[in-house]
C-alpha atoms as a PDB file:
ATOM      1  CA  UNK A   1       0.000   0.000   0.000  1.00  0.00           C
ATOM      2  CA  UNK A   2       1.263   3.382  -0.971  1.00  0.00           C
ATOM      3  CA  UNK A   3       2.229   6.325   1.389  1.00  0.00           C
ATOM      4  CA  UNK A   4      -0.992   8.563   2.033  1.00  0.00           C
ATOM      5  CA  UNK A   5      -0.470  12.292   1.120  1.00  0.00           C
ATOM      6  CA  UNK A   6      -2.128  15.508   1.904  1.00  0.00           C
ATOM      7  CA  UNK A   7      -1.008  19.021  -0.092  1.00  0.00           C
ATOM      8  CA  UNK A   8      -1.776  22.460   2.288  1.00  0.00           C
ATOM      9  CA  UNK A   9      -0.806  25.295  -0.096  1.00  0.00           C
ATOM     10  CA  UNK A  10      -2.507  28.767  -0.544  1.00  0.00           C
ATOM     11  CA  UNK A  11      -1.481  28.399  -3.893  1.00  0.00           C
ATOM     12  CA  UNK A  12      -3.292  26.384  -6.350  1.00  0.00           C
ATOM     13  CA  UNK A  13      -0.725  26.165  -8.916  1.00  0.00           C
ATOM     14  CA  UNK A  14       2.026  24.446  -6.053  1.00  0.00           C
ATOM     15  CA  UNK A  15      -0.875  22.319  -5.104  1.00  0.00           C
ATOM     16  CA  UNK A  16      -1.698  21.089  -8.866  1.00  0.00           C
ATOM     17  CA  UNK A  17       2.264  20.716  -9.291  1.00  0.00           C
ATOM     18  CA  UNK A  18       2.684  18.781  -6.490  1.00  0.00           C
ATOM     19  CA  UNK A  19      -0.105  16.251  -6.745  1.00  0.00           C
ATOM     20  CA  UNK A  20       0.885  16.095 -10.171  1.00  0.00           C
ATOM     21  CA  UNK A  21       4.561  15.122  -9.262  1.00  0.00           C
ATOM     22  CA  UNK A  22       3.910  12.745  -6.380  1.00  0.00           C
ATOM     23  CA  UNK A  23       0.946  11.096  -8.310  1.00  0.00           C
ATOM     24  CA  UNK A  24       3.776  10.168 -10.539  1.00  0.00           C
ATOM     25  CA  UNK A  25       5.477   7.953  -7.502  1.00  0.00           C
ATOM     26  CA  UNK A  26       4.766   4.483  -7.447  1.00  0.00           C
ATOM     27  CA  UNK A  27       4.810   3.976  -3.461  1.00  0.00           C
ATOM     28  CA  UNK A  28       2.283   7.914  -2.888  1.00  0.00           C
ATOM     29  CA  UNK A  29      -0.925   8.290  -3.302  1.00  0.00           C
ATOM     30  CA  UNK A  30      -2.337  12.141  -3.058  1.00  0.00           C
ATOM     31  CA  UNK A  31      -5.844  11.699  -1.059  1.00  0.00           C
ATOM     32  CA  UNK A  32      -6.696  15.539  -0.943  1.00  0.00           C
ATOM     33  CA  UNK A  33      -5.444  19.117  -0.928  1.00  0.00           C
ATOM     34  CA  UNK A  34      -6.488  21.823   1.345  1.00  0.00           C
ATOM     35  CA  UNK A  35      -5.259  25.796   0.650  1.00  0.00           C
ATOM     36  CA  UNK A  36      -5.627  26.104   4.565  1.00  0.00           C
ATOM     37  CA  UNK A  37      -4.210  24.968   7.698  1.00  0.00           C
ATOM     38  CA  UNK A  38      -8.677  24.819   9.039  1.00  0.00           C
ATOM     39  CA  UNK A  39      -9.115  22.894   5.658  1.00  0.00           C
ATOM     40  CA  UNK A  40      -6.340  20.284   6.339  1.00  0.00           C
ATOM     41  CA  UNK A  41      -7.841  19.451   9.501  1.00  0.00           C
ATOM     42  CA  UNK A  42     -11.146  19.033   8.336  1.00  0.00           C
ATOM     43  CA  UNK A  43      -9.708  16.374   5.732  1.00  0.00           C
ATOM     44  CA  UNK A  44      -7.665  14.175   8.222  1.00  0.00           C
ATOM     45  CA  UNK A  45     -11.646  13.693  10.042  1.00  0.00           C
ATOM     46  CA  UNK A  46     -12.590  12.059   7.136  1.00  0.00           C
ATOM     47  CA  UNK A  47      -9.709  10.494   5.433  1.00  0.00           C
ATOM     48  CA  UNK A  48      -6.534   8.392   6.532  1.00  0.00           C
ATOM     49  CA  UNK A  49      -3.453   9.843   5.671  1.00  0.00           C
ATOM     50  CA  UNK A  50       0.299   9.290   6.695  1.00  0.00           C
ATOM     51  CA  UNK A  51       2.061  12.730   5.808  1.00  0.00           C
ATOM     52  CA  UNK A  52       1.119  15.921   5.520  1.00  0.00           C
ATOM     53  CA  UNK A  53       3.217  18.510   3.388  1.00  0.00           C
ATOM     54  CA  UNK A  54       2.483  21.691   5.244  1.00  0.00           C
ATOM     55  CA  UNK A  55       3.000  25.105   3.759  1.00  0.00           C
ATOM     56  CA  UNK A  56       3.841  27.670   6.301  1.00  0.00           C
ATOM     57  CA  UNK A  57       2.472  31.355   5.255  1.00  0.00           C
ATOM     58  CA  UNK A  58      -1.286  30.185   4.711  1.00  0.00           C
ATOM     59  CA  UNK A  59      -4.537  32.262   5.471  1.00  0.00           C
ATOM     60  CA  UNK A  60      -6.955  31.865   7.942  1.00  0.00           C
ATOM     61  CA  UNK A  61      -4.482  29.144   9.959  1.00  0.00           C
ATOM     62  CA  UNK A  62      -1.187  29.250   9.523  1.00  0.00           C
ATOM     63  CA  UNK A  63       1.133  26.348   8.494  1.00  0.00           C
ATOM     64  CA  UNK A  64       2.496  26.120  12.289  1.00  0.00           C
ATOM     65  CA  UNK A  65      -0.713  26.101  14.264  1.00  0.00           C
ATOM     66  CA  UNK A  66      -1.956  23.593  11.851  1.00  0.00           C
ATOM     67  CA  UNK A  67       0.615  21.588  12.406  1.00  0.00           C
ATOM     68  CA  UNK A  68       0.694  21.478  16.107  1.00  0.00           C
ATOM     69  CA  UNK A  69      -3.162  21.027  15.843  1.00  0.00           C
ATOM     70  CA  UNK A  70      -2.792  18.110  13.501  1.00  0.00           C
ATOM     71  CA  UNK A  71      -0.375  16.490  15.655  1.00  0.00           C
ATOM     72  CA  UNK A  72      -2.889  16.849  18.564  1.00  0.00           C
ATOM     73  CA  UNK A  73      -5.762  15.613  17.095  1.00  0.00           C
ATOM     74  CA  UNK A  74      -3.932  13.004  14.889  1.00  0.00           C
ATOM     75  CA  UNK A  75      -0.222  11.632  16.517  1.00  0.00           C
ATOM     76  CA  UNK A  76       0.219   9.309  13.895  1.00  0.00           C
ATOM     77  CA  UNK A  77       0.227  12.126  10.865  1.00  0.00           C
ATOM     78  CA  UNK A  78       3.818  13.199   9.834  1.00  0.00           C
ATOM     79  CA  UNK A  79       3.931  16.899   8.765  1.00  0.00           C
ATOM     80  CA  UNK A  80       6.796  18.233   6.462  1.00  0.00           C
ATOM     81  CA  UNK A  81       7.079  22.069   6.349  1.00  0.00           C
ATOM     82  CA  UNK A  82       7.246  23.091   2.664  1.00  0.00           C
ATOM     83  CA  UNK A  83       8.089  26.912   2.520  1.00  0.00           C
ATOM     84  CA  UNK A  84       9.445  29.645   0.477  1.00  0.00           C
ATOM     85  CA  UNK A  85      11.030  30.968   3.817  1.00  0.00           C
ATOM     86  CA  UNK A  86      14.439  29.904   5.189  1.00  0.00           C
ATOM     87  CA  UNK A  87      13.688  32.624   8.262  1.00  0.00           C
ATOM     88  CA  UNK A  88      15.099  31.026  11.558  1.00  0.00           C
ATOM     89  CA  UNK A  89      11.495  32.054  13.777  1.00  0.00           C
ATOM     90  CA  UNK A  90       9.442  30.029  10.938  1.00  0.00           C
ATOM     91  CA  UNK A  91      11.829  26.897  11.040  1.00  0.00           C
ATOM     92  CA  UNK A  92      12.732  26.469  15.021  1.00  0.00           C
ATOM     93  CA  UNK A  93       8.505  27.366  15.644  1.00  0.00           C
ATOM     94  CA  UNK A  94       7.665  24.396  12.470  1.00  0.00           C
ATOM     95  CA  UNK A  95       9.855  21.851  14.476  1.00  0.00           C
ATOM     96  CA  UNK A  96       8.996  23.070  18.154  1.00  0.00           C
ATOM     97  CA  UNK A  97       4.886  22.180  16.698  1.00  0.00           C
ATOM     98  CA  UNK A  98       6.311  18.910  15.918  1.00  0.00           C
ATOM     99  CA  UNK A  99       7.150  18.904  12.155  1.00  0.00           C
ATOM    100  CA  UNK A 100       9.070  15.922  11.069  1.00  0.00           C
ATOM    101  CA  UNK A 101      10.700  17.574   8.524  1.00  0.00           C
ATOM    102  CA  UNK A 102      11.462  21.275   6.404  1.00  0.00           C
ATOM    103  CA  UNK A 103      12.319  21.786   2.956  1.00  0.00           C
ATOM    104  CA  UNK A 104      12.370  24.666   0.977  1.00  0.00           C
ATOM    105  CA  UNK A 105      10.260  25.304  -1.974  1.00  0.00           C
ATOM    106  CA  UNK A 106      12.958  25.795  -4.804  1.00  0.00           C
ATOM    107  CA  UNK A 107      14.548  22.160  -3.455  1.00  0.00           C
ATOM    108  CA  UNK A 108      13.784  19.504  -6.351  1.00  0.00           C
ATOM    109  CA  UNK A 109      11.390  17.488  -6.317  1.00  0.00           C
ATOM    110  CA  UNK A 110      13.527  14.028  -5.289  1.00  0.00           C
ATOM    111  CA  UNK A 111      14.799  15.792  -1.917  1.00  0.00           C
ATOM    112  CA  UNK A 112      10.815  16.187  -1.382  1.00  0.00           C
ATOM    113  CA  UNK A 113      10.255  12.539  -2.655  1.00  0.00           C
ATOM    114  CA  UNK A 114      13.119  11.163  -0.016  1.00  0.00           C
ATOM    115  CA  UNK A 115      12.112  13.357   2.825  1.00  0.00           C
ATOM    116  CA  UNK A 116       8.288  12.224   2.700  1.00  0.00           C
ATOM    117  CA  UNK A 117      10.115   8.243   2.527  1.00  0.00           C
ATOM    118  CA  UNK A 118      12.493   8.729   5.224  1.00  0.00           C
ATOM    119  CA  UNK A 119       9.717  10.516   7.854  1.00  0.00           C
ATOM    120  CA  UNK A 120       7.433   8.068   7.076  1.00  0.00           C
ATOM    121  CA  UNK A 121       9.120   4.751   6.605  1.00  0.00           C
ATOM    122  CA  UNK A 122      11.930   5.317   9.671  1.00  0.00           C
ATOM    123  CA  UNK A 123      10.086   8.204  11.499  1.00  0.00           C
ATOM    124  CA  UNK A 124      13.411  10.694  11.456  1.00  0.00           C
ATOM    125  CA  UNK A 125      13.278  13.799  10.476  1.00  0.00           C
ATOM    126  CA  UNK A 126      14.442  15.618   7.391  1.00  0.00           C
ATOM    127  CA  UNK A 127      15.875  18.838   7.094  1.00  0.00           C
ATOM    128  CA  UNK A 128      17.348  20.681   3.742  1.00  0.00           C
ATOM    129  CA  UNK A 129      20.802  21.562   4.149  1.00  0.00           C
ATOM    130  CA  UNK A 130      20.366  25.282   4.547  1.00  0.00           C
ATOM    131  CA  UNK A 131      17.889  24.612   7.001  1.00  0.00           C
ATOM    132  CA  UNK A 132      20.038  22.378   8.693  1.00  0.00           C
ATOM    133  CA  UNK A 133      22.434  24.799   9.528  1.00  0.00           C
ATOM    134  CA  UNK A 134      19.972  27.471  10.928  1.00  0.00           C
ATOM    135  CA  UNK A 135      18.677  24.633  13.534  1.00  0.00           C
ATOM    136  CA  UNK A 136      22.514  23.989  14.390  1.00  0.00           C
ATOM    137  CA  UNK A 137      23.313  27.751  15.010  1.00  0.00           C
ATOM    138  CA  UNK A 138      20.286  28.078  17.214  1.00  0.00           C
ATOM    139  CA  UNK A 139      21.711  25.605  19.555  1.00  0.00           C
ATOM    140  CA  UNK A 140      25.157  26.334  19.071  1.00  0.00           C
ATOM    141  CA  UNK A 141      24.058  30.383  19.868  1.00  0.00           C
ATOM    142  CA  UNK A 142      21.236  29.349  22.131  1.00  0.00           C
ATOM    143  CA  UNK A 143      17.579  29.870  21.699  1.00  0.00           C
ATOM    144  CA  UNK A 144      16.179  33.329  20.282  1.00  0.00           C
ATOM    145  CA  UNK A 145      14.932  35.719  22.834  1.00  0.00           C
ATOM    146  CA  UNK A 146      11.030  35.266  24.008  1.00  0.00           C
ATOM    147  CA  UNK A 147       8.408  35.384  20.987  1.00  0.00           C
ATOM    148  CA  UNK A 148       6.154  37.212  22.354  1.00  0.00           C
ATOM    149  CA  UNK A 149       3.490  35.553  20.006  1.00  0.00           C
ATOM    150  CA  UNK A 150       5.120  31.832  20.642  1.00  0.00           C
ATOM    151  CA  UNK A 151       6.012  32.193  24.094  1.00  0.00           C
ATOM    152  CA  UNK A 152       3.469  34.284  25.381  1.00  0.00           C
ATOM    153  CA  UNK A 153       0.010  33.618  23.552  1.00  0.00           C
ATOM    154  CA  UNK A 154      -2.208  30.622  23.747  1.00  0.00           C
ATOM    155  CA  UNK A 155      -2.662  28.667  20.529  1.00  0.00           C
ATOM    156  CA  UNK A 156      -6.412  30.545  20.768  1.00  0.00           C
ATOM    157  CA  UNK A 157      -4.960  33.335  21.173  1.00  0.00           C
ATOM    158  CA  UNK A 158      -2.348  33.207  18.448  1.00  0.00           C
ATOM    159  CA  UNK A 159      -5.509  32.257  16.147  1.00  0.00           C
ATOM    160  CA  UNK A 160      -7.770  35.004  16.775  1.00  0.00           C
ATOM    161  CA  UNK A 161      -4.319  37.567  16.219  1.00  0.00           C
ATOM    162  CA  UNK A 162      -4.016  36.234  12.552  1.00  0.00           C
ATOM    163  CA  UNK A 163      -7.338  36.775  11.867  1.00  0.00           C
ATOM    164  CA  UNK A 164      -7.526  40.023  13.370  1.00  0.00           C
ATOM    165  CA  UNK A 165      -4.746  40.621  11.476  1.00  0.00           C
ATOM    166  CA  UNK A 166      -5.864  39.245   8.174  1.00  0.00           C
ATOM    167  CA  UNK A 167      -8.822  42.116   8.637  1.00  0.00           C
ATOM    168  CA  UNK A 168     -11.496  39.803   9.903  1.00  0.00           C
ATOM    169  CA  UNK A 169     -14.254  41.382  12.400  1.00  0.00           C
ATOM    170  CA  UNK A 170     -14.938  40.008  15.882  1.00  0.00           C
ATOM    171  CA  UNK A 171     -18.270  38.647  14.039  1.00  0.00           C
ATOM    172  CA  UNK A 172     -16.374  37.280  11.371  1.00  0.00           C
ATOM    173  CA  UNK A 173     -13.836  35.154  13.707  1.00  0.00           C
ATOM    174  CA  UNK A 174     -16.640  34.271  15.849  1.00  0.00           C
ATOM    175  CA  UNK A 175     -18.072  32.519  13.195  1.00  0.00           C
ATOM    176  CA  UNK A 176     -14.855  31.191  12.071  1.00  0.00           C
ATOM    177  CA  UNK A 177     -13.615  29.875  15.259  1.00  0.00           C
ATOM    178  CA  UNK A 178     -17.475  28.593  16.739  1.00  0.00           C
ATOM    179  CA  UNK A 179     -17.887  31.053  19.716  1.00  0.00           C
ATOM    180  CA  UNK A 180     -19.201  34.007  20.400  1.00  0.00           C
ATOM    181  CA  UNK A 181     -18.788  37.430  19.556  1.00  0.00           C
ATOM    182  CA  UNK A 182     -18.134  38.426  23.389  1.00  0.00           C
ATOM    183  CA  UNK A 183     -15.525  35.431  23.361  1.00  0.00           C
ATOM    184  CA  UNK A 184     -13.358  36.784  20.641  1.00  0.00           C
ATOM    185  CA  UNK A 185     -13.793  40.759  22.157  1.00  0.00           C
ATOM    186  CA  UNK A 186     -12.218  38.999  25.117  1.00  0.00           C
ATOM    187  CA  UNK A 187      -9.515  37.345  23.283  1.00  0.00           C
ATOM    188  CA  UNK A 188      -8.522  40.790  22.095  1.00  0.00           C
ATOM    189  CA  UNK A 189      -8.458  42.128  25.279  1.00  0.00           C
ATOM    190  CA  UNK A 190      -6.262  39.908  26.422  1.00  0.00           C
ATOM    191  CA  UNK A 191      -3.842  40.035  23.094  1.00  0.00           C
ATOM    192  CA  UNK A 192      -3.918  44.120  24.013  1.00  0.00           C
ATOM    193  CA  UNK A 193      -2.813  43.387  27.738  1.00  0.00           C
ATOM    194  CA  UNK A 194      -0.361  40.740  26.923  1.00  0.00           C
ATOM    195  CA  UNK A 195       1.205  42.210  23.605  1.00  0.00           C
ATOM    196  CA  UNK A 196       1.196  45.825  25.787  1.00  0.00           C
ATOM    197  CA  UNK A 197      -0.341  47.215  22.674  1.00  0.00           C
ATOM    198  CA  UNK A 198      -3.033  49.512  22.427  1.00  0.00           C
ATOM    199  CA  UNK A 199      -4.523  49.345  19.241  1.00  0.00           C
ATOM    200  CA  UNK A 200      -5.236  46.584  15.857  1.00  0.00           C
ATOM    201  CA  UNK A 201      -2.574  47.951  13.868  1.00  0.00           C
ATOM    202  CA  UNK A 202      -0.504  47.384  16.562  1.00  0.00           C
ATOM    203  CA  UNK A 203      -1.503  43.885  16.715  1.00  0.00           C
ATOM    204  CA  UNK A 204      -0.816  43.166  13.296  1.00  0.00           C
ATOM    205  CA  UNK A 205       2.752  45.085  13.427  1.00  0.00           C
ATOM    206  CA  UNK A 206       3.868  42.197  15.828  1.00  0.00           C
ATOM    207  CA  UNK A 207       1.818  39.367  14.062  1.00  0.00           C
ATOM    208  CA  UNK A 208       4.093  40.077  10.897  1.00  0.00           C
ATOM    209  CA  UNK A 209       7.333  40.681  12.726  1.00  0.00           C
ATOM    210  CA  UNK A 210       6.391  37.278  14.784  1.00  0.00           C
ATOM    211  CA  UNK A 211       5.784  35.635  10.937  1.00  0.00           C
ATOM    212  CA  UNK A 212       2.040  34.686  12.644  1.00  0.00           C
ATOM    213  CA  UNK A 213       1.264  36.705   8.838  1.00  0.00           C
ATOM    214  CA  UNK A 214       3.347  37.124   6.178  1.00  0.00           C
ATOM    215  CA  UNK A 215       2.894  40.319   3.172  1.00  0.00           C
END
């Protein structure tokens, strides 16, 4: 039986070249694609799957919280980390969720092929060799000073600021997240006393330096 696959990409044409690619493998099978980290886990309730490959800049739910949420809900689910960015706060926060692997999107598409063999057939993890070296200098230099989003926030929290800062209304994440309006006005209460910040587009200043968003 082949190795299960899942695409999350914001981008239709990486997901279309991907499933494209992998479909070509005779041990993968693509089951779905989601251009969301909310859309991958909504898939995984109704489908088996063995790895996803996780983008990390994605709308709504971003590549890390989906990962760490996918690992919660579903242990046995390898994610890789497929991204366009080799920034060291995206990589160390992928792995710290749990991600069993990071590759960069200009890699080819065997040293995508190996990774998703090697995670799931021996359960190591698989890093590209420029990513390798950032994880080495972080604990050869020590660990970065205190995120204040991945240190500080709850994964709630952390949710509601990228959709605040995405330019969604309280009534639009309520509805997003399942609670109520009053719920998320508390939420950003507490981002304003925890952040110190006083206003939204101070909130969204620190969800792009923290890479919770990216322009």
């Amino acid at each position: 039986m082949g190795i299960k696959v899942l695409i999350a990409d914001d981008h239709q044409i990486v997901r279309d070249g991907l499933r494209s690619l992998l479909e070509k493998e005779p041990d993968m099978e693509v089951m779905g694609e989601a251009e969301d980290g909310r859309s991958i886990l909504k898939l995984l309730k109704d489908m088996a799957c063995d790895v996803v490959i996780m983008d990390v800049a994605m709308p709504d739910l971003n590549g890390i919280e989906a990962t760490r949420q996918v690992l919660h809900e579903f242990p046995a689910v390898k994610v890789i980390g497929l991204s366009m960015h080799d920034d060291r706060r995206f990589v160390i926060n992928m792995l710290k969720s749990g991600a069993s692997g990071y590759l960069l999107k200009d890699c080819a598409f065997r040293e995508l092929a190996k990774a998703i063999r090697l995670v799931v057939g021996s359960g190591k993890i698989y890093l590209s060799p420029g990513i390798t070296d950032i994880v080495v200098n972080n604990y050869v230099t020590g660990p970065a000073p205190e995120s204040l989003v991945y240190d500080v926030l709850t994964p709630r929290e952390r949710e509601v600021l990228q959709l605040i800062a995405e330019g969604k209304s309280s009534s639009q994440i309520a509805a997003c997240l399942f609670v109520s309006v009053k719920t998320i006005e508390c939420h950003r209460h507490q981002l304003m006393q925890k952040l110190q910040k006083k206003s939204v587009a101070d909130l969204i200043k620190v969800a792009i330096r923290e890479g919770v968003i990216t322009l």
